[in-house]
N, C-alpha and C. Protein backbone atom coordinates (compact mmCIF):
# COMPACT_ATOMS: atom_id res chain seq x y z
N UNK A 1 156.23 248.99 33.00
CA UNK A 1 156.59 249.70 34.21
C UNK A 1 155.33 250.25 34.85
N UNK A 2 155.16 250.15 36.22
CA UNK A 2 154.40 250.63 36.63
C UNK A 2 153.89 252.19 36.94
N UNK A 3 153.34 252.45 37.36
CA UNK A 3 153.05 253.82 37.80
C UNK A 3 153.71 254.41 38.94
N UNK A 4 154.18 255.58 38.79
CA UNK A 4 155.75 255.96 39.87
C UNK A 4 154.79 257.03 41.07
N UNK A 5 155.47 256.76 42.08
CA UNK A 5 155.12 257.68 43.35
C UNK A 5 154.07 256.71 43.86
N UNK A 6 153.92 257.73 45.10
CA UNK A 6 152.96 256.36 46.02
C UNK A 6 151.02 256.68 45.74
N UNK A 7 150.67 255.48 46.03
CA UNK A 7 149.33 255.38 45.41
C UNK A 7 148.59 256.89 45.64
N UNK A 8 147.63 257.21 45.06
CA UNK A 8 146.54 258.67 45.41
C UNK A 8 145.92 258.01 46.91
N UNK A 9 146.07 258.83 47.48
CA UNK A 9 144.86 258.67 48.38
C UNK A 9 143.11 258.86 48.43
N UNK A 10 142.37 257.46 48.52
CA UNK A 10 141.23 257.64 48.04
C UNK A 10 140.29 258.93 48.53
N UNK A 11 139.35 259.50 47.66
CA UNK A 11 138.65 261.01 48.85
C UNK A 11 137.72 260.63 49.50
N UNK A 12 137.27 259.15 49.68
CA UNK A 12 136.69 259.37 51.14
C UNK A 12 137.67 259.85 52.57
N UNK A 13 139.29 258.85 51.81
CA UNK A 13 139.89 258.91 53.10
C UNK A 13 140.46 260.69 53.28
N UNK A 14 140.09 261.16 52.40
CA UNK A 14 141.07 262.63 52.10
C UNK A 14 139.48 263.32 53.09
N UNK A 15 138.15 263.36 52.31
CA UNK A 15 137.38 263.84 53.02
C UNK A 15 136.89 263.94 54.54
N UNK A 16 137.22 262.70 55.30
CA UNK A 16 137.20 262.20 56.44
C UNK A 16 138.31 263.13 57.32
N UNK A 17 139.32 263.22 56.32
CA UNK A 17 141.05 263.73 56.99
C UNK A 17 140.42 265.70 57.04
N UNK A 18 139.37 266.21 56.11
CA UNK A 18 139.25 267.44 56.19
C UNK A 18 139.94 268.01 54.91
N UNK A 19 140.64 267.43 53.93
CA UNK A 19 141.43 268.14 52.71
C UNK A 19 140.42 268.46 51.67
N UNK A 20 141.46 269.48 50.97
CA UNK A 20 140.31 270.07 50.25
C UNK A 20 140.20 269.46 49.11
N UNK A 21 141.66 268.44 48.86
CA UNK A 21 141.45 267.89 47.83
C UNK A 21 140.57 266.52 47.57
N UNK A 22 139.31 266.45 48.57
CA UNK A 22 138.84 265.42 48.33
C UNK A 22 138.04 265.82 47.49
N UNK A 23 137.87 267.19 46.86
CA UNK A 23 136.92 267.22 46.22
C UNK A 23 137.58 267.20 44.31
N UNK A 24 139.12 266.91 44.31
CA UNK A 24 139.99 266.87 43.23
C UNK A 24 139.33 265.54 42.05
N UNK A 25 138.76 264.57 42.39
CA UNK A 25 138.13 263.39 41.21
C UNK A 25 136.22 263.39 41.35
N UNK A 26 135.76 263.95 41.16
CA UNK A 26 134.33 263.99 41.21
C UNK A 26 133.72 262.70 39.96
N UNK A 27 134.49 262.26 39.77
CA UNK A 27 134.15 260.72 38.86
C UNK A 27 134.36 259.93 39.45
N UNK A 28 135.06 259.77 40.49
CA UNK A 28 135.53 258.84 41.23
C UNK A 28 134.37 257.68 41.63
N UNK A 29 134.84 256.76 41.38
CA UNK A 29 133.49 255.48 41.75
C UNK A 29 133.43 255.88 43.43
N UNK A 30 132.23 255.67 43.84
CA UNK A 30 131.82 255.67 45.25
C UNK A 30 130.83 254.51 45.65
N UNK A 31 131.26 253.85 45.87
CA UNK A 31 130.54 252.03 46.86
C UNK A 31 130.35 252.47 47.98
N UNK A 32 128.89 251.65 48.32
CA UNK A 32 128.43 251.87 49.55
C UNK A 32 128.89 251.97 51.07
N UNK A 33 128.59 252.44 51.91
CA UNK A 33 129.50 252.12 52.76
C UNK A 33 129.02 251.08 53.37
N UNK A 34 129.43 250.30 54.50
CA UNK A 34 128.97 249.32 55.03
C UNK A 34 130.24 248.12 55.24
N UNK A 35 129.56 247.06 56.11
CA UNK A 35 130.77 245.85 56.38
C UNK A 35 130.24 245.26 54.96
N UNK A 36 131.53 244.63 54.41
CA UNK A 36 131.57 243.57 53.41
C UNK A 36 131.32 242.19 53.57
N UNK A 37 130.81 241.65 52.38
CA UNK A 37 130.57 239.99 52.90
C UNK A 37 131.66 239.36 53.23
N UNK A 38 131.50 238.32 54.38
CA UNK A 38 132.76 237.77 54.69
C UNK A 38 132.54 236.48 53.73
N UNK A 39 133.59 236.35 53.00
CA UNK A 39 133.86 234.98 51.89
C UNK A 39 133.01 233.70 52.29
N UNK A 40 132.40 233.31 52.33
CA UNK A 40 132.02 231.45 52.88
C UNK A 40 133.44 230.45 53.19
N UNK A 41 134.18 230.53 52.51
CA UNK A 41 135.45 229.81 52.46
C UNK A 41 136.53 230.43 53.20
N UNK A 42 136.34 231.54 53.69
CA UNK A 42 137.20 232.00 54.30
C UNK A 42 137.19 231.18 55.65
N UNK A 43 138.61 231.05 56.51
CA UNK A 43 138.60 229.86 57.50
C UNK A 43 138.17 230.20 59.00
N UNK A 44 138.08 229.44 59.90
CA UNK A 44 137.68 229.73 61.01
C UNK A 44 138.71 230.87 61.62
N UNK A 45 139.81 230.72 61.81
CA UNK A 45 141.01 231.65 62.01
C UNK A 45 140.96 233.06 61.20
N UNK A 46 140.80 232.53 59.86
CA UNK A 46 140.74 234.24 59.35
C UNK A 46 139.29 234.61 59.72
N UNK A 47 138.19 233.87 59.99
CA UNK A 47 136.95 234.47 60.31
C UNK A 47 137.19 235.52 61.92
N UNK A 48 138.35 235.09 62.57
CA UNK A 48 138.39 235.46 63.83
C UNK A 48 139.07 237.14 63.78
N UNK A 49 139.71 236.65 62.84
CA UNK A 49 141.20 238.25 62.67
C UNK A 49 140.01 238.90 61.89
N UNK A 50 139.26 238.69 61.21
CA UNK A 50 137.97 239.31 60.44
C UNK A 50 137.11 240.07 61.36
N UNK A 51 136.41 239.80 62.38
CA UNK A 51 135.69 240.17 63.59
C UNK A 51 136.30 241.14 64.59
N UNK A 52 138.19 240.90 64.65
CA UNK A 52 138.76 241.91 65.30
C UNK A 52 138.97 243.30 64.52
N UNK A 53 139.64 243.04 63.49
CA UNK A 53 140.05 243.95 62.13
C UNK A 53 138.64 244.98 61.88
N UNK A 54 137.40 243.94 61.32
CA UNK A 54 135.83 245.01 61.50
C UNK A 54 136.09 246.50 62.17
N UNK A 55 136.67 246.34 63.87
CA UNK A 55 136.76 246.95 65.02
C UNK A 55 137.38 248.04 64.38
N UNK A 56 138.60 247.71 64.30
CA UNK A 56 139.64 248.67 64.24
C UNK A 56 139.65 249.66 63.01
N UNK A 57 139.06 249.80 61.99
CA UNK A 57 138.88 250.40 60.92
C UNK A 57 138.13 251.53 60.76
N UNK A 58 138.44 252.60 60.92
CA UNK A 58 137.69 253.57 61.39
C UNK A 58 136.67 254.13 60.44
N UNK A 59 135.49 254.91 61.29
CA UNK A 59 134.21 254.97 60.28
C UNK A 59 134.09 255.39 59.02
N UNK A 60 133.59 255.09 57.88
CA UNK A 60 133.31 255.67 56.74
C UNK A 60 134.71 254.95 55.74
N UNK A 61 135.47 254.62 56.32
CA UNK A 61 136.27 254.20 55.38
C UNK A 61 136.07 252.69 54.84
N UNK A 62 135.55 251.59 55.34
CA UNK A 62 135.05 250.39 54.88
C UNK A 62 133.92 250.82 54.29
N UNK A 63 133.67 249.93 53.00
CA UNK A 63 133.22 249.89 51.83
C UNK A 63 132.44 248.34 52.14
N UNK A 64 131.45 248.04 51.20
CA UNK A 64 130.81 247.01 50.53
C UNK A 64 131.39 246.30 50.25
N UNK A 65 132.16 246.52 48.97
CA UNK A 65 133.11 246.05 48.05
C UNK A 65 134.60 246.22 48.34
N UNK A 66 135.14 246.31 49.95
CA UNK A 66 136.31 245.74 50.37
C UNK A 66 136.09 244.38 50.93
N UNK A 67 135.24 243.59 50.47
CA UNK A 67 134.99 242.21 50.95
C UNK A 67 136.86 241.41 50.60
N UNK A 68 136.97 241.07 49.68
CA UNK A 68 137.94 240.54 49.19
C UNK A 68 139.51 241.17 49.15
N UNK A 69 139.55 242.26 49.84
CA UNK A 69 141.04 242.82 50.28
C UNK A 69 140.71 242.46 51.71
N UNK A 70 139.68 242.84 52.27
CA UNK A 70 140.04 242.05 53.98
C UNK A 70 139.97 241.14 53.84
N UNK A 71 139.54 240.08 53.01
CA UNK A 71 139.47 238.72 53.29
C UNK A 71 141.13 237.71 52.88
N UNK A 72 142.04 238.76 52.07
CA UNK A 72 143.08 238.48 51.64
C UNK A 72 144.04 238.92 53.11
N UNK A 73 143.68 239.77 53.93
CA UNK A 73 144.37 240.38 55.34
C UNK A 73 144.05 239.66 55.91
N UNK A 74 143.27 239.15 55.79
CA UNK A 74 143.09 238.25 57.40
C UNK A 74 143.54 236.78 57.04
N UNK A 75 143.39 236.27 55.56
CA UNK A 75 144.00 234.85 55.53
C UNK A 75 145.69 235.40 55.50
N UNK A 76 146.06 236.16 55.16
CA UNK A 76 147.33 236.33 55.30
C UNK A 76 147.89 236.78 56.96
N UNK A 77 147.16 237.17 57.20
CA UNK A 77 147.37 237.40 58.65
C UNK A 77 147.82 236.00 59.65
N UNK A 78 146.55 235.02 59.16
CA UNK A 78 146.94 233.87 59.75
C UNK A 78 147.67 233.11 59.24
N UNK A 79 148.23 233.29 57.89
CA UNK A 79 149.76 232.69 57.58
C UNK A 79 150.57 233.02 58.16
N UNK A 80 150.79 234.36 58.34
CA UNK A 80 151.62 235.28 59.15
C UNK A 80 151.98 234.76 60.57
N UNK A 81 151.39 234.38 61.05
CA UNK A 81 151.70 233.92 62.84
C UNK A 81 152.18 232.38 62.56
N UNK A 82 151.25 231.54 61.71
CA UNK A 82 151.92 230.03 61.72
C UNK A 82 153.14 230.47 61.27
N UNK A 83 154.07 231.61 60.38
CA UNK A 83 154.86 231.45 59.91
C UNK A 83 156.07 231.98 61.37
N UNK A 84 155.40 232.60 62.16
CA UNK A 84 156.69 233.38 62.93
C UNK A 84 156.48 232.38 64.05
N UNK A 85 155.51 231.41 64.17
CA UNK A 85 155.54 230.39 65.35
C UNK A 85 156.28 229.29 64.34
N UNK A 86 156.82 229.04 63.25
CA UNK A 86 157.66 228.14 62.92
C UNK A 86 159.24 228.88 63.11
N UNK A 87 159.18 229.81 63.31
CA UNK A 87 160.53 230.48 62.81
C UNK A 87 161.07 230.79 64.48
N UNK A 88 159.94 230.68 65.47
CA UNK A 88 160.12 230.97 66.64
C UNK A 88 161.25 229.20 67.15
N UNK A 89 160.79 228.41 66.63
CA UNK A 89 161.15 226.79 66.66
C UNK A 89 162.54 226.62 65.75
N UNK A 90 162.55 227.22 64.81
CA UNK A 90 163.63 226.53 63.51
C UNK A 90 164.94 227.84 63.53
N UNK A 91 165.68 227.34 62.63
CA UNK A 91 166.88 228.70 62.63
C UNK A 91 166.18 228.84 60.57
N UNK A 92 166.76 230.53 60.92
CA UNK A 92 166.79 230.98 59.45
C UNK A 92 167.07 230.74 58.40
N UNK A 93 168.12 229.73 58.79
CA UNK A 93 168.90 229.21 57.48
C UNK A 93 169.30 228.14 57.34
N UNK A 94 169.75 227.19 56.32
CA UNK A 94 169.87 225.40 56.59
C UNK A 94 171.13 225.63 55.59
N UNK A 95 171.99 224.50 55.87
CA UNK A 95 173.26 224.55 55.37
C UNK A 95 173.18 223.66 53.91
N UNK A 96 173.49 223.58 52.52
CA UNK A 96 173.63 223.46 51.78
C UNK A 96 175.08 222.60 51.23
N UNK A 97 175.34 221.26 50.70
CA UNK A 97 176.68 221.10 50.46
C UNK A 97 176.45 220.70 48.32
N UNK A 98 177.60 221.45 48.57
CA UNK A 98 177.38 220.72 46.45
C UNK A 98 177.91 219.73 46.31
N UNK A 99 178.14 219.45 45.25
CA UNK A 99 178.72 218.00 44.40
C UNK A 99 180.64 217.97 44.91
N UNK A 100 180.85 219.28 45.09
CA UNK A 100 182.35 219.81 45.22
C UNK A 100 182.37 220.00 46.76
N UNK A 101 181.64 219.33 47.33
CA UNK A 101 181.71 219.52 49.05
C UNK A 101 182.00 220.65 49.69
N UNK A 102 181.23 222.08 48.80
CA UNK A 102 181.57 223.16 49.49
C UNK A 102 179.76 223.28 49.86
N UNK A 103 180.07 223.95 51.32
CA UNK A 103 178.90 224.09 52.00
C UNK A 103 178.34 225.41 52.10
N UNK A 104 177.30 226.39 51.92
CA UNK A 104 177.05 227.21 52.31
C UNK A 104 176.01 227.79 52.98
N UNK A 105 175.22 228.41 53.76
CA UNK A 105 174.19 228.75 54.14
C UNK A 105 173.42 229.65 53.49
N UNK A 106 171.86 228.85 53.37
CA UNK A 106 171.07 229.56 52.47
C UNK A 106 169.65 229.87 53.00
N UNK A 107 168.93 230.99 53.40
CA UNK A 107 167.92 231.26 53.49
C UNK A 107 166.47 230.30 53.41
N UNK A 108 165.81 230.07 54.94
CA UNK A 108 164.51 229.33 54.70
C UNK A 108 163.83 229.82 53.55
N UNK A 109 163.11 229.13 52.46
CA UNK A 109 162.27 229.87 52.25
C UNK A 109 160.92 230.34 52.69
N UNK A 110 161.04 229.63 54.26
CA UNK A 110 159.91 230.23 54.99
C UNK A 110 159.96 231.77 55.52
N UNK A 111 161.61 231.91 55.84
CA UNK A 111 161.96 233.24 56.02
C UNK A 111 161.35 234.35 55.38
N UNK A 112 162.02 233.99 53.32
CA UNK A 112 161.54 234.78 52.64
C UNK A 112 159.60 235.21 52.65
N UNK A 113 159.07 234.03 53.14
CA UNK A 113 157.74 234.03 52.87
C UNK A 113 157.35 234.99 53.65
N UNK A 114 157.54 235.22 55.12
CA UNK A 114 157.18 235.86 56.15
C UNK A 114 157.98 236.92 55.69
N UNK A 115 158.72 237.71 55.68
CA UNK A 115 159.05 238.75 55.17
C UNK A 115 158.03 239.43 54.04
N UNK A 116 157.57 238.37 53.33
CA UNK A 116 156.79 238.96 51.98
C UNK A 116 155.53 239.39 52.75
N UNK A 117 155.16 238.73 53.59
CA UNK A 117 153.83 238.70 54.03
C UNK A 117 153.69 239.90 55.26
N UNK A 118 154.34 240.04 55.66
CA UNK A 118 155.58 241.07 56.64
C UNK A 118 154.65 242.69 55.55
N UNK A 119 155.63 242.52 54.52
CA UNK A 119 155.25 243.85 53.89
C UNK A 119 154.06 244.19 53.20
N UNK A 120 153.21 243.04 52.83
CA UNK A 120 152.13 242.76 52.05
C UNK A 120 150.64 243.26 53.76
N UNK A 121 151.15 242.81 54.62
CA UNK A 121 150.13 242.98 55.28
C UNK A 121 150.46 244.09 55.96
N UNK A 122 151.50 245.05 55.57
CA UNK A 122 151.94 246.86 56.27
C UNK A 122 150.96 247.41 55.06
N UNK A 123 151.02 246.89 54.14
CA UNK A 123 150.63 248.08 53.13
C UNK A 123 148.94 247.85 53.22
N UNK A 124 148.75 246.78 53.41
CA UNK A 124 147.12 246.34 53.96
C UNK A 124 146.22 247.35 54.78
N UNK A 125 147.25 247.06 55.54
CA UNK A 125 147.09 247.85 57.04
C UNK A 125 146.99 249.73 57.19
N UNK A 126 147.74 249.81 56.13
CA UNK A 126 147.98 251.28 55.51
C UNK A 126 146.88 251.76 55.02
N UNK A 127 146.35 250.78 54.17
CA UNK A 127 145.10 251.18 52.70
C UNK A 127 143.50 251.32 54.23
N UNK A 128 143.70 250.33 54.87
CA UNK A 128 142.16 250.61 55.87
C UNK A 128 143.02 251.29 56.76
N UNK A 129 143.96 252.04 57.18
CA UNK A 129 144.08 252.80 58.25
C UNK A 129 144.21 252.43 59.62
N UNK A 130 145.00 251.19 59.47
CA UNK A 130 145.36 250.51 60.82
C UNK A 130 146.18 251.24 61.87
N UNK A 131 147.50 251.06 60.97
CA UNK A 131 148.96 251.69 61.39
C UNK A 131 149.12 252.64 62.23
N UNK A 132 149.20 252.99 63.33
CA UNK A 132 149.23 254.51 63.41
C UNK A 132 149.32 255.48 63.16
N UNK A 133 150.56 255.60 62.11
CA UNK A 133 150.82 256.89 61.33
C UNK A 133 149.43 256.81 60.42
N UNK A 134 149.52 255.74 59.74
CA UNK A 134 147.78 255.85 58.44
C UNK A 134 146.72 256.18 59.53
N UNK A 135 146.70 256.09 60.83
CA UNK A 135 145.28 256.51 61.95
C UNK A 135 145.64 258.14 61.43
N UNK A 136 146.50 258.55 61.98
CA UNK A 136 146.72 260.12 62.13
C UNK A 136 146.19 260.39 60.58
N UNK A 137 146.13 260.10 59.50
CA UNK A 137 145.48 260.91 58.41
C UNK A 137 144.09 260.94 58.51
N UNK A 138 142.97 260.12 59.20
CA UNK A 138 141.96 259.85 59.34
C UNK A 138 141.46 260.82 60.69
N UNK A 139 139.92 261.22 60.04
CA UNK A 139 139.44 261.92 61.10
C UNK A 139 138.23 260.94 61.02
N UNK A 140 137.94 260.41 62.11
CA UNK A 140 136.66 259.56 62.42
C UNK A 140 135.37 260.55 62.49
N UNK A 141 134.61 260.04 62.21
CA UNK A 141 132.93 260.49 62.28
C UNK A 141 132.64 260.71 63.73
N UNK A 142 132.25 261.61 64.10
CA UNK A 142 131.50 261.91 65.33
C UNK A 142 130.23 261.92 65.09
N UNK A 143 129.84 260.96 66.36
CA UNK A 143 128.65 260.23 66.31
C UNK A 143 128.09 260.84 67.58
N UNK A 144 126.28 260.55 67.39
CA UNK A 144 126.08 261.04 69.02
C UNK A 144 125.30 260.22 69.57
N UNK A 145 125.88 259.01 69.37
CA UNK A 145 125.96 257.39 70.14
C UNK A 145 124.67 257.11 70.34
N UNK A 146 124.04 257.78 69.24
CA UNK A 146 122.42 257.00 69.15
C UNK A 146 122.66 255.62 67.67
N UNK A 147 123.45 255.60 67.41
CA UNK A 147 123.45 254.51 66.10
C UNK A 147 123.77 253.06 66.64
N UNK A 148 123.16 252.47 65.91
CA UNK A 148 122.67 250.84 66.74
C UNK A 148 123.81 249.96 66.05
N UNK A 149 124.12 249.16 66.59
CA UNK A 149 125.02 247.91 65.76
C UNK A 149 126.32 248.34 65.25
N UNK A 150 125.74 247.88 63.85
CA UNK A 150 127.22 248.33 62.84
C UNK A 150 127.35 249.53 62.80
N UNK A 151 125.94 249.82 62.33
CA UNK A 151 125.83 251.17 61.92
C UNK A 151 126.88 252.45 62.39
N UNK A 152 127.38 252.37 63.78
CA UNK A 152 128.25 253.50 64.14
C UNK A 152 129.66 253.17 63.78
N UNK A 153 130.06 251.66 62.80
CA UNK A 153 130.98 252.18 62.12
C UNK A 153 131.50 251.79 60.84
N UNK A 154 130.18 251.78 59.96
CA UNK A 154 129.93 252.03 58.97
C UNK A 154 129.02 252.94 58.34
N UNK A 155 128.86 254.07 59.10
CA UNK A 155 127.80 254.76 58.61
C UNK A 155 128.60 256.23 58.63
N UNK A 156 129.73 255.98 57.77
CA UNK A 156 130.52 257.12 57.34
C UNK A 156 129.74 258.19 56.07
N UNK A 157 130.38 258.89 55.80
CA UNK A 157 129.67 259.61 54.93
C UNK A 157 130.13 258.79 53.05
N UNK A 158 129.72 259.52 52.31
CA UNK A 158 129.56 259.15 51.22
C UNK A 158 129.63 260.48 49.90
N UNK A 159 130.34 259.90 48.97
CA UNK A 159 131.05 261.08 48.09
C UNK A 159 129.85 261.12 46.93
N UNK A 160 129.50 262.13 46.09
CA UNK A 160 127.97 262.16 45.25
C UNK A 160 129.41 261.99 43.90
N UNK A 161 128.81 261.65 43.25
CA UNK A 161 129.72 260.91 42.00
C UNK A 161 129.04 262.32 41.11
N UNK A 162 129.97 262.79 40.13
CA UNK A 162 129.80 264.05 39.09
C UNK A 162 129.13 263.37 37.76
């Protein structure tokens, strides 16, 4: 069984938000901040949702070492649309007959897929602070728009490990 209640919130994102409990795990691993490598294999399409996503993630909260959870959002991302541009074309469900000529209707399993991917890429979206409601816990870095490049939004602050 897994672990009950919803995940901790990490203390950069608690520190950023102003709580006091970011200062509650002082062991806590702390990775650099900065953009992550984008995969080599990752595809032209997810390279694209990769370049938008960068944008939207507000400062200090991307990491080094979130290379491979965005790179899992953005190829899922672009499953995500081939899947609702097939579903935009097809019906939900295909009819089924048995050996006993009774027929019933049963769920694409493309349906199920997009649904999975549906919730897999909310909770994504949650963990970097996409969502709106996950924006409102985040207080962005105020900057005084002298920082070049990336730098103004990855150049969040950083937790000193105990």
């Amino acid at each position: 069984m897994g672990r009950r209640g919803p995940a901790p919130t990490p203390s950069a994102v608690l520190k950023l938000a102003g709580s006091w409990r970011a200062k509650a795990n002082p062991a806590e691993p702390t990775p650099a901040n900065g953009e992550p490598f984008i995969p080599p294999k990752l595809s032209v399409a997810a390279r694209e949702v990769w370049a938008r996503t960068i944008d939207t993630i507000a400062p200090g909260v991307l990491t080094v070492d979130n290379g491979p959870t965005l790179a899992r959002y953005c190829h899922n991302t672009v499953r995500w649309w081939k899947l609702a541009e097939w579903l935009d074309q097809n019906e939900d469900t295909y009819t089924v007959t048995d050996q006993l000529g009774n027929t019933r209707h049963v769920r694409h399993p493309n349906v199920i897929t997009y649904e999975k991917l549906t919730h897999d890429l909310l909770r994504c979206e949650q963990e970097f602070g996409i969502t709106p409601a996950s924006r409102t816990r985040i207080v962005a870095k105020k900057t005084d728009g002298k920082e070049k490049g990336k730098e103004r939004f990855f150049g969040g602050p950083r937790l000193a490990t105990g």
